[in-house]
Protein backbone atom coordinates (compact mmCIF):
# COMPACT_ATOMS: atom_id res chain seq x y z
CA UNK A 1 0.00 0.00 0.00
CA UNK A 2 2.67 2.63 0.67
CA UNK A 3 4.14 2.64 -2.87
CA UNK A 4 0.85 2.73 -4.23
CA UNK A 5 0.55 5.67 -2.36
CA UNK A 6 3.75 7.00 -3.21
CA UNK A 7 2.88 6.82 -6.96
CA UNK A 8 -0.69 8.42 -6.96
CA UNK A 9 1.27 11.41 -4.94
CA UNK A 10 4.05 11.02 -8.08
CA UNK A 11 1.62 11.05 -10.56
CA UNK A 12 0.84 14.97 -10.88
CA UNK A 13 4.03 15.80 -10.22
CA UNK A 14 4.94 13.87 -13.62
CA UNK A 15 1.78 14.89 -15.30
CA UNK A 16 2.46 18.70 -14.87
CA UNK A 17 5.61 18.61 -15.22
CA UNK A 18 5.61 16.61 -18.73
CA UNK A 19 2.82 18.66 -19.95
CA UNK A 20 5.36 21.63 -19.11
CA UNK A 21 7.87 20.48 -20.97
CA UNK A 22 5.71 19.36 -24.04
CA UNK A 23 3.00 22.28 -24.73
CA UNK A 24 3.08 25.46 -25.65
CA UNK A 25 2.52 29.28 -24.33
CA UNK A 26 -0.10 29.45 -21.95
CA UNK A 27 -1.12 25.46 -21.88
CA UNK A 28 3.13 25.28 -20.93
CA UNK A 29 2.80 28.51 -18.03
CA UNK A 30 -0.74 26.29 -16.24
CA UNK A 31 0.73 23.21 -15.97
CA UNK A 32 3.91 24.62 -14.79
CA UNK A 33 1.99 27.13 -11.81
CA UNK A 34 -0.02 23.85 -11.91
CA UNK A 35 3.20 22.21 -11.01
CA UNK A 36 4.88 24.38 -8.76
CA UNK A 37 1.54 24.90 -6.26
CA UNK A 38 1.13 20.77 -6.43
CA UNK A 39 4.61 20.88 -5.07
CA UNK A 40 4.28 23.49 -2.42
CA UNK A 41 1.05 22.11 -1.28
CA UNK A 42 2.97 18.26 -0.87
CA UNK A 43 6.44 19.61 0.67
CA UNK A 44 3.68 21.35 3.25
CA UNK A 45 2.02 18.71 3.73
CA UNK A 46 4.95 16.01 4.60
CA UNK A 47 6.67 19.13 6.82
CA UNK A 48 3.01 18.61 8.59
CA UNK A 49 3.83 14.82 9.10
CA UNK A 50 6.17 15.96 11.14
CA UNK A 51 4.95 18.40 13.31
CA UNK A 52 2.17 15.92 14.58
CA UNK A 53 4.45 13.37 15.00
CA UNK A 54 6.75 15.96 17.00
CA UNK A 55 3.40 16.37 19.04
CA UNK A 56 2.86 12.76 19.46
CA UNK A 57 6.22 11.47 20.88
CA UNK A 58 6.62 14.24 23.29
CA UNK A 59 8.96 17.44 23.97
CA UNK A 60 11.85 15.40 23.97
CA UNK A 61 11.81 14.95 20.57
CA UNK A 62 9.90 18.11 19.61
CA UNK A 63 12.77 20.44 18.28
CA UNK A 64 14.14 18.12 15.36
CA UNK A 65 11.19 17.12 13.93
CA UNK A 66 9.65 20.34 13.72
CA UNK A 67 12.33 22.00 12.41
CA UNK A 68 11.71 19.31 9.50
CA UNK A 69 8.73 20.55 9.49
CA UNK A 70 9.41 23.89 9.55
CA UNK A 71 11.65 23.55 6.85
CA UNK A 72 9.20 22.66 4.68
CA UNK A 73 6.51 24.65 5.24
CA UNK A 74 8.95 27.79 4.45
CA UNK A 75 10.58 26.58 1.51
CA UNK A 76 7.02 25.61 -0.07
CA UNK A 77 6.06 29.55 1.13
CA UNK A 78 8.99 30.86 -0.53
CA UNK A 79 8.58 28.42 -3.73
CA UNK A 80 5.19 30.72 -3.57
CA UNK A 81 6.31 33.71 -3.16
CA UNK A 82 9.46 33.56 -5.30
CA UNK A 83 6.90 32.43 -8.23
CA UNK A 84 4.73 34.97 -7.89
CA UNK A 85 7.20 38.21 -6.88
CA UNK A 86 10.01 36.99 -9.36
CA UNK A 87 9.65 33.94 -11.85
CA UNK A 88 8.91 30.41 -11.68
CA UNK A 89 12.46 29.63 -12.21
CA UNK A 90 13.34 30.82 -8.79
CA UNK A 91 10.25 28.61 -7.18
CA UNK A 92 11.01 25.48 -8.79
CA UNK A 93 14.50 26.18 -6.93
CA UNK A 94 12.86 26.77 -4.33
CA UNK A 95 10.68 23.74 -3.98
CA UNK A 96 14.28 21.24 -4.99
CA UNK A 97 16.04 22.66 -2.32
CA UNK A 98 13.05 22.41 -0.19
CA UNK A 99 12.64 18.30 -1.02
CA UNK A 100 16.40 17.81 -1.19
CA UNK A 101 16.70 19.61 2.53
CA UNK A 102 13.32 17.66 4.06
CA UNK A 103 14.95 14.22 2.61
CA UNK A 104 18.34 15.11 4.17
CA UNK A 105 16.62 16.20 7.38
CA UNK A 106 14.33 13.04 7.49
CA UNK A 107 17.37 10.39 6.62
CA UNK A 108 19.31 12.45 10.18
CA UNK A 109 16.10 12.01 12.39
CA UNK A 110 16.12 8.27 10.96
CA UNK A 111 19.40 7.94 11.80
CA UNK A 112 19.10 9.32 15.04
CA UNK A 113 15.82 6.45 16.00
CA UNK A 114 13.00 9.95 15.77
CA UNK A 115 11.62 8.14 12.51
CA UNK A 116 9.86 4.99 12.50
CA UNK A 117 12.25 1.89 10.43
CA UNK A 118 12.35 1.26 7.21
CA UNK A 119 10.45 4.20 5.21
CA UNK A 120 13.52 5.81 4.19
CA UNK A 121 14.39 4.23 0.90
CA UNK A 122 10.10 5.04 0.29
CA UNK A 123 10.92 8.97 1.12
CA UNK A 124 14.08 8.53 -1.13
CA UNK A 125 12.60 7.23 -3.57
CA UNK A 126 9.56 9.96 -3.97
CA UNK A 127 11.95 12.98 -2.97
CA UNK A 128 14.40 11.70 -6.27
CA UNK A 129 11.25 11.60 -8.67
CA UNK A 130 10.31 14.56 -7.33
CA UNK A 131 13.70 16.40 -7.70
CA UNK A 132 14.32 15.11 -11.13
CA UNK A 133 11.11 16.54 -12.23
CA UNK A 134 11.34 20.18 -10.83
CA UNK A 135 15.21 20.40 -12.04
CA UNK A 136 13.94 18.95 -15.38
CA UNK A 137 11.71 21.77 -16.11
CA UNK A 138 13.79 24.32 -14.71
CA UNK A 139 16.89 22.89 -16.84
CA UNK A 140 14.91 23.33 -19.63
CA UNK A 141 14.24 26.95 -18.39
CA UNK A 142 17.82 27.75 -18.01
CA UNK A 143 18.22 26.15 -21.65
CA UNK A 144 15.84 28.75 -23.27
CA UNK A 145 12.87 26.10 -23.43
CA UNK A 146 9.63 26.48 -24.35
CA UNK A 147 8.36 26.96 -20.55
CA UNK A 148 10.77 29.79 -20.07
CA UNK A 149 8.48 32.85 -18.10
């Protein structure tokens, strides 16, 4: 059941970001706002994760994971507001260095016994998908692509 749920959360984050990278003008711009607020809305989400679970195994544990989680939350804000104040190029940065950070910060608190065994290579897994996507599209940015705004 988990990697079934890991692919239905995959599966926009490929749609978009293919659809990006394939139409034109304004069809290319949606699916690539489409995109970037998909990933905002997930890398808030999973910083959420941990912030209950923060709440759930006490104070003693409290700091680390909700740093995680408030990691996350700000890096999908600033993915946002980056978007909207400057270009989508700097969000989609945004929102890699925001996955890349939450699946460093996740594999330390694994390390360190604060996650529950044997999800990691499930988080690895989605956060690499993930990446790849985002610095696909903005690659193709940099590049001059068609989904260059």
């Amino acid at each position: 059941m988990p990697m079934l749920t890991l692919l239905a959360g995959l599966l926009p984050f490929l749609l978009c970001g293919l659809a990006a990278l394939t139409f034109q003008d304004n069809s290319a711009r949606v699916f690539l706002l489409a995109l970037i607020a998909y990933g905002t809305v997930v890398l808030a989400f999973l910083g959420g994760i941990h912030w209950a679970g923060a709440y759930q195994t006490g104070a003693s544990r409290l700091r680390g994971r909700a740093a995680v989680g408030l990691m996350a939350a700000g890096f999908g804000w600033a993915a946002m507001v980056l978007t909207v104040a400057l270009s989508t190029g700097f969000g989609l940065v945004a929102l890699v260095v925001g996955y890349a950070g939450l699946a460093v910060g996740e594999a330390r608190l694994a390390r360190e016994g604060r996650l529950p065994e044997g999800g990691m290579w499930l988080r690895w897994l989605f956060a690499g998908v993930v990446i790849v996507m985002l610095g696909a599209v903005l690659l193709l940015q940099l590049l001059g692509g068609r989904v260059v705004f």
